[in-house]
Protein backbone atom coordinates (compact mmCIF):
# COMPACT_ATOMS: atom_id res chain seq x y z
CA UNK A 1 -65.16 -27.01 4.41
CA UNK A 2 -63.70 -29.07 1.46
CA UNK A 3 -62.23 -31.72 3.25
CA UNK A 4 -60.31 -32.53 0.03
CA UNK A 5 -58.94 -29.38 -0.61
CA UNK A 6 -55.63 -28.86 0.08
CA UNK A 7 -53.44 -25.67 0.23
CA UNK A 8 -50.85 -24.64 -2.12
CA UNK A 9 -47.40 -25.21 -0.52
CA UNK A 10 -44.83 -23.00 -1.81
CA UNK A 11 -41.62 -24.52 -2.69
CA UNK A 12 -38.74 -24.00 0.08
CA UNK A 13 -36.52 -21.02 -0.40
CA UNK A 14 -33.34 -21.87 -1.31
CA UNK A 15 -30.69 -20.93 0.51
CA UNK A 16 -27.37 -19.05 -1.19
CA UNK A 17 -24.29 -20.83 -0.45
CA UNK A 18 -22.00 -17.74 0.91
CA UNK A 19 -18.32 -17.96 -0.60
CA UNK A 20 -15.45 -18.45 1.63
CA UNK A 21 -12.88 -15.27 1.66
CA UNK A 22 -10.13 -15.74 -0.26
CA UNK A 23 -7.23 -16.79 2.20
CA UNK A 24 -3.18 -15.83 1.81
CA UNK A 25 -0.38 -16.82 3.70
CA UNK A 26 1.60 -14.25 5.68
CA UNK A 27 5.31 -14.75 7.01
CA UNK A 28 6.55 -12.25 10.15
CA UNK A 29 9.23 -12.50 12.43
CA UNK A 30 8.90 -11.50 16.75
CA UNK A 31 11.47 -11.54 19.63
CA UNK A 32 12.32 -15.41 20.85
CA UNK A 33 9.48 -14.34 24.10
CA UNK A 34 6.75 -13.80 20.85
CA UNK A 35 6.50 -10.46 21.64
CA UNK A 36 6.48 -7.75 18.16
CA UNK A 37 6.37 -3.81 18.65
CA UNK A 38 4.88 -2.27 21.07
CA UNK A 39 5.65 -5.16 23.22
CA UNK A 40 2.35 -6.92 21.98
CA UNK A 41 2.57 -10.09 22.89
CA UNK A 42 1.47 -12.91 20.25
CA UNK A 43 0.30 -16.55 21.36
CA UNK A 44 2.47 -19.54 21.63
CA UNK A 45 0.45 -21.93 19.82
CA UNK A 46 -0.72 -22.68 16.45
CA UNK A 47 -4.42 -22.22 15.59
CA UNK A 48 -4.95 -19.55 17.96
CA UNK A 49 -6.76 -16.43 16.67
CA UNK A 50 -5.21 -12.85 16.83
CA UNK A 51 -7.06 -9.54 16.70
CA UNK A 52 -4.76 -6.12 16.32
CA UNK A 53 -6.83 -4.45 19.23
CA UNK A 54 -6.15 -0.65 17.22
CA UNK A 55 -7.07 -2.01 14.28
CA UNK A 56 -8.13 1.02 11.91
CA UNK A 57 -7.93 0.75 7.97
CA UNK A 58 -5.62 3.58 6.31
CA UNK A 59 -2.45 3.39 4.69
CA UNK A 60 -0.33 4.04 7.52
CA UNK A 61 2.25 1.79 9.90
CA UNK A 62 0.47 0.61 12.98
CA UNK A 63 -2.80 0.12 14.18
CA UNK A 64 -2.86 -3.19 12.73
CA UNK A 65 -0.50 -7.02 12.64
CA UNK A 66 1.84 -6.26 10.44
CA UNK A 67 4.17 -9.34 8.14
CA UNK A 68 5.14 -9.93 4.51
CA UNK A 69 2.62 -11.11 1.97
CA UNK A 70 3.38 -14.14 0.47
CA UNK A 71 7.16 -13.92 2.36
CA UNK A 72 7.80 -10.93 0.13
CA UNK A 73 8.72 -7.62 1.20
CA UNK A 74 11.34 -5.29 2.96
CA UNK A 75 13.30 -7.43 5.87
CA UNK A 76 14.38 -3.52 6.96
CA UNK A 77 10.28 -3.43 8.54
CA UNK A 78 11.39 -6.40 11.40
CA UNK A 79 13.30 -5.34 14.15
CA UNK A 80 13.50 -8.90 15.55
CA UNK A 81 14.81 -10.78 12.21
CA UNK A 82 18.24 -10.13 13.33
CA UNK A 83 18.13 -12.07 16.04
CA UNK A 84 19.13 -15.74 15.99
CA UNK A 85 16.64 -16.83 18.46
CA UNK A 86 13.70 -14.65 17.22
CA UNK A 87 10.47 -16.50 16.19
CA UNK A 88 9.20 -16.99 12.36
CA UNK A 89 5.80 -17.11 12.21
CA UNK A 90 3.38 -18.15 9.33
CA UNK A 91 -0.23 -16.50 9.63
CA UNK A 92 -3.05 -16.97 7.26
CA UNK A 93 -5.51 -13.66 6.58
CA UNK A 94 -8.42 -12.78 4.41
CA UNK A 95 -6.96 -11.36 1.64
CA UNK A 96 -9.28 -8.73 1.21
CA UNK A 97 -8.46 -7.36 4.83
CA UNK A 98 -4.79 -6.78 3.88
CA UNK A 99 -3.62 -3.09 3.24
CA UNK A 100 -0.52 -2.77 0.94
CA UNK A 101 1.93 -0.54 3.26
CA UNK A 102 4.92 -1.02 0.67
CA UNK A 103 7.86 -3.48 2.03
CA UNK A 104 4.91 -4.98 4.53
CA UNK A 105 0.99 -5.40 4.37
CA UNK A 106 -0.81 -4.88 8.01
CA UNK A 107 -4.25 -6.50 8.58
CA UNK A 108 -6.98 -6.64 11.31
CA UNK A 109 -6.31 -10.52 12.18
CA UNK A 110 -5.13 -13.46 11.35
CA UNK A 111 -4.87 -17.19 12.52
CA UNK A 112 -1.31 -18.33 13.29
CA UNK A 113 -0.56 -21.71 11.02
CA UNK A 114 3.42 -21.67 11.66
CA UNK A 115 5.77 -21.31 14.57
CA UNK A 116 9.56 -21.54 14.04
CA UNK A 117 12.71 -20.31 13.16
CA UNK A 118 13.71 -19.05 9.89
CA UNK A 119 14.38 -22.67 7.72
CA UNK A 120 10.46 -24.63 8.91
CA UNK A 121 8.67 -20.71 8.73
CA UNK A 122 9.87 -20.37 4.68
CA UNK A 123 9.78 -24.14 4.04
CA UNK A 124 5.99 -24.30 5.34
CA UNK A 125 5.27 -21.06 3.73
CA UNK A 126 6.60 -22.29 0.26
CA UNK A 127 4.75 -25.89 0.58
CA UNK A 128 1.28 -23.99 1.99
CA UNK A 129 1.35 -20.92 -0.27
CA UNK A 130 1.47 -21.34 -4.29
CA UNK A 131 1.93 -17.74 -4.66
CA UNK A 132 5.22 -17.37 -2.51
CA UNK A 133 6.75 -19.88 -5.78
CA UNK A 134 6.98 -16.71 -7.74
CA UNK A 135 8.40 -13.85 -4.91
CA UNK A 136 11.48 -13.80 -3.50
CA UNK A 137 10.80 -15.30 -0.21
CA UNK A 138 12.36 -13.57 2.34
CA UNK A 139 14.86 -15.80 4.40
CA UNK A 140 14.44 -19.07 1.78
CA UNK A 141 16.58 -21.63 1.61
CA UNK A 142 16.66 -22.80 -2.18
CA UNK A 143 18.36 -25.48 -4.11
CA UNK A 144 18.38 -26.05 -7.35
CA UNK A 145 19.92 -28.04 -10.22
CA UNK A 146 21.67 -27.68 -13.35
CA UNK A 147 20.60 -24.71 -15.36
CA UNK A 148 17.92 -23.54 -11.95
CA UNK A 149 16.97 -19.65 -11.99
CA UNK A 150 16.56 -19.08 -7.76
CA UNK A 151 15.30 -15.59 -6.90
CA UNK A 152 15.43 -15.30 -3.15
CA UNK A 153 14.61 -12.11 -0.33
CA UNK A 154 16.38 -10.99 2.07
CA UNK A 155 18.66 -13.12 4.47
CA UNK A 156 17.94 -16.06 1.84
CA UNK A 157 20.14 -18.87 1.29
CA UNK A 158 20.35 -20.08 -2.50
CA UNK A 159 22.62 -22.92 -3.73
CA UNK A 160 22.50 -23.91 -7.39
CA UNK A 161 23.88 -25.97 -9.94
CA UNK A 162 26.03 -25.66 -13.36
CA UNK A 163 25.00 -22.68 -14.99
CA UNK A 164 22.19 -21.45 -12.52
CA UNK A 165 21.24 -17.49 -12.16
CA UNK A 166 20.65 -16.55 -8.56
CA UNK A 167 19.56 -13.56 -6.79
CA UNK A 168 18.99 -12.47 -3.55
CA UNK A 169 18.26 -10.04 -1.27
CA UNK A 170 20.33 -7.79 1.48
CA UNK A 171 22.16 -10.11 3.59
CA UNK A 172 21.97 -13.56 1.11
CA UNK A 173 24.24 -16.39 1.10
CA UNK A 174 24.14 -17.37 -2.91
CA UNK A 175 26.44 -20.22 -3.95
CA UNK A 176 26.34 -20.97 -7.49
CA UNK A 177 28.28 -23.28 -9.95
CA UNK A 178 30.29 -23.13 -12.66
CA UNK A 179 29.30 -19.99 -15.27
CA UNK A 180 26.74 -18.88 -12.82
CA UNK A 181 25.11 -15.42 -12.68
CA UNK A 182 25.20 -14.30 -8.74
CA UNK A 183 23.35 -11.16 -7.53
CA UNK A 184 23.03 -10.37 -3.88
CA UNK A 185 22.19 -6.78 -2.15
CA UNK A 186 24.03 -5.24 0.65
CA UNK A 187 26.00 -7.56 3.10
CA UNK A 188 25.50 -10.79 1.13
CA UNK A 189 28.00 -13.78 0.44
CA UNK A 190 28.33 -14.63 -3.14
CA UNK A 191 30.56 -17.96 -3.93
CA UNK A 192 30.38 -18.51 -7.99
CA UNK A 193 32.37 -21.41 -10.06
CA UNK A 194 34.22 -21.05 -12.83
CA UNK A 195 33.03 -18.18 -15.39
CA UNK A 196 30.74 -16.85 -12.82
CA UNK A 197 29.55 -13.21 -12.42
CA UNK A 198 28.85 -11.62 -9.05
CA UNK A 199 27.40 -8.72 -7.84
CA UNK A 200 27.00 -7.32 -4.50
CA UNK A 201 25.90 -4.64 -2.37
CA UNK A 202 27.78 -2.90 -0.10
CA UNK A 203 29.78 -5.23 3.08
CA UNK A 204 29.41 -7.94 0.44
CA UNK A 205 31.98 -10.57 0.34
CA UNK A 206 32.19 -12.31 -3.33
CA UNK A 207 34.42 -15.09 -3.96
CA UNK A 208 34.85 -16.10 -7.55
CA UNK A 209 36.55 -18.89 -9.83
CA UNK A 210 38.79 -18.02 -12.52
CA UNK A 211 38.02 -15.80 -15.52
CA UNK A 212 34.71 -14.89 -12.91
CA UNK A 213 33.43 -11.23 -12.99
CA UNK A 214 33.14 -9.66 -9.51
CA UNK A 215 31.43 -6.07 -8.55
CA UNK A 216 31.05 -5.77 -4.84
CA UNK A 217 29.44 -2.23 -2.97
CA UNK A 218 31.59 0.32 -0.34
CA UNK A 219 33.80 -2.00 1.97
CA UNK A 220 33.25 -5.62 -0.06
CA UNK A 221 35.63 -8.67 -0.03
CA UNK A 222 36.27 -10.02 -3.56
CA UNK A 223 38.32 -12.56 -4.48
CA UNK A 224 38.51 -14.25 -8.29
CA UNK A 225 40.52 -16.45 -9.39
CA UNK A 226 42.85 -16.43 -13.03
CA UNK A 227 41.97 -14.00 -15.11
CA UNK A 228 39.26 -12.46 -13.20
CA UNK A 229 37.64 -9.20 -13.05
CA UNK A 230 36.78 -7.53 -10.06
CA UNK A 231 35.37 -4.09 -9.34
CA UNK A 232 34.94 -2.63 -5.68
CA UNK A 233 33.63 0.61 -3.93
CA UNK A 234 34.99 2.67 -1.01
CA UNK A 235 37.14 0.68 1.40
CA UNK A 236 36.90 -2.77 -0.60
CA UNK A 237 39.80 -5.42 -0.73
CA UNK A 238 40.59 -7.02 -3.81
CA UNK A 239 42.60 -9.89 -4.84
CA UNK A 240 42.66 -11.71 -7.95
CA UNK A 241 44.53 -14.13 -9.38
CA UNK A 242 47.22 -14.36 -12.33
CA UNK A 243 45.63 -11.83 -14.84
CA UNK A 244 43.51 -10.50 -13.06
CA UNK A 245 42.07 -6.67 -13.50
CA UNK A 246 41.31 -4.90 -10.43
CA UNK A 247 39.84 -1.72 -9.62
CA UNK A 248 38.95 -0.19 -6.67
CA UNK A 249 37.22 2.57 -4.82
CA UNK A 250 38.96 4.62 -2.46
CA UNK A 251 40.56 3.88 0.27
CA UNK A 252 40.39 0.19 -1.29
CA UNK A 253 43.39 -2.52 -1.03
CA UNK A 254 44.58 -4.79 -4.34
CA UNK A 255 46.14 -7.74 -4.15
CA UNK A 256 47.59 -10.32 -6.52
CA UNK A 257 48.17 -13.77 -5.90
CA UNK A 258 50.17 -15.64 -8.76
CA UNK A 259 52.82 -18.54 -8.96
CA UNK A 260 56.53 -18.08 -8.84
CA UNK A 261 58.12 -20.70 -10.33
CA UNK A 262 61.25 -19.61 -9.29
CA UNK A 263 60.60 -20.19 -5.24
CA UNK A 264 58.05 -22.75 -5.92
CA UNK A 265 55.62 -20.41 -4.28
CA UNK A 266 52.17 -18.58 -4.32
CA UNK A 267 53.39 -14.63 -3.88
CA UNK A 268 50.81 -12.21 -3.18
CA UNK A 269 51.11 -8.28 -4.63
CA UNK A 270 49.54 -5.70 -3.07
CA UNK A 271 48.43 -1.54 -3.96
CA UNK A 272 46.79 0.28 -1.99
CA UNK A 273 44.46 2.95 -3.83
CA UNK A 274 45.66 6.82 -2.69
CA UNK A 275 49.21 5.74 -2.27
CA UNK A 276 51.97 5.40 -4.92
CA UNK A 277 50.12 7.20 -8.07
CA UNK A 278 47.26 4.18 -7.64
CA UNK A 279 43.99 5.64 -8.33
CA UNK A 280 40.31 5.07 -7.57
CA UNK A 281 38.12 3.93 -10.20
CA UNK A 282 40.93 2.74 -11.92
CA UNK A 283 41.56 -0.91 -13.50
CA UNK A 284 44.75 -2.05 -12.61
CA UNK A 285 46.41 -5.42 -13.48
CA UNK A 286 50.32 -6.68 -13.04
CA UNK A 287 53.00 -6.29 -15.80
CA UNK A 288 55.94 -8.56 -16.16
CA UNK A 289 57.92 -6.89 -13.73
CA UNK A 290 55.01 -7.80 -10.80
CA UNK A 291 54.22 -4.02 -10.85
CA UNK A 292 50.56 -2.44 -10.70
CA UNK A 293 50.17 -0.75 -14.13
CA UNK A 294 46.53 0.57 -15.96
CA UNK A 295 45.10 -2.21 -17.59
């Protein structure tokens, strides 16, 4: 034997680094006692891993955790986010174990990251998830300054400066200043400055400055100041101020309000579409003689 002889070593193998899964936040709502459909009952405590125990990959609700990627989505797919002690949670996922359902995304499991209400859930989601920057965040609250464009989900809250454009989603609160552009869906509040221009889904209530523009869904509440012009549907009341043109939907109400000088007195006016030759669909505005004439 070669006592000097020594055999080859072969150089370790090196080992391939795996890469980590791509993460994304999700935000989802559950009764106040953490429970979601089906009664499944979620953990009180952040950190803690859930597991859908049906889990099964196909395109259809349930058999799966279900939320809203990024905070975006359809509100409509909660039946707890009505409730004003139900539970906002923020869960983080693979990304590549979500399934796009439309309006939600359901996934096998998840870790939870967030446990609130509404206001810490979307704050924590917006500061912990770049993505959720550009999607209307379902139940934000957003401020913004002069000149800000806010685009908010449903049941947001969206306050913004001079000139801002804001839009939100069913059941929004949108206050905007003065020549602001105000869009909110069905059941939203809608408070614009001067100039603005509102729009909002049915049950809306808009409140305008003067020389605002105001369209408001079946049963809305809009009220603009001078010069305004306001447009409801079915069962909407109206009132405007001096100048104002108003037209309604059926069964809507149209009021008014202007200065007499001579009683040193606001006076309201009031039409009520369907009675007295006033029409639906029609604009209507006051003539010298406080009567409702076509505009």
């Amino acid at each position: 034997m070669d006592l000097n002889h020594h055999p080859t070593r072969k150089p370790p193998m090196k080992t391939k680094k795996l890469k980590a899964p791509e993460m994304a936040l999700v935000l989802r709502t559950c009764h106040a006692d953490l429970t979601s459909h089906g009664r499944f009952q979620w953990p009180n405590e952040v950190g803690a891993v859930v597991a859908a125990p049906d889990w099964r990959r196909d395109d259809e609700c349930g058999h799966g955790l279900h939320g809203w990627l990024f905070g975006q989505g359809d509100s409509g797919a909660s039946d707890s986010i009505g409730a004003t002690d139900a539970k906002w949670l923020v869960v983080e996922v693979v990304l590549s174990d979500i399934v796009a359902l439309g309006g939600k995304v359901k996934f096998p499991s998840c870790t939870i990251r967030h446990i609130g209400d509404k206001h810490s859930a979307t704050e924590y989601l917006l500061a912990n998830e770049p993505r959720a920057a550009s999607v209307a965040v379902i139940g934000a609250t957003l401020t913004g300054g002069d000149d800000s464009t806010l685009t908010g989900g449903d049941d947001s809250t969206l306050t913004g400066g001079y000139g801002s454009t804001l839009t939100g989603g069913y059941g929004s609160t949108l206050t905007g200043g003065n020549r602001s552009t105000l869009t909110g869906g069905d059941d939203s509040t809608l408070t614009g400055g001067y100039g603005s221009t509102l729009t909002g889904g049915d049950d809306s209530t808009l409140t305008g400055g003067n020389r605002s523009t105001l369209t408001g869904g079946n049963r809305s509440t809009l009220t603009g100041g001078n010069r305004s012009t306001l447009t409801g549907g079915y069962g909407s009341t109206l009132t405007g101020g001096n100048r104002s043109t108003l037209t309604g939907g059926t069964k809507s109400e149209l009021r008014i309000r202007k200065w007499c000088s001579k009683a040193e007195r606001y006076r309201t006016y009031n039409a009520y579409v369907g009675e007295d030759g006033i029409e639906a669909d029609v604009a209507y505005r006051l003539d010298d003689n406080n009567k409702f004439v076509k505009a």
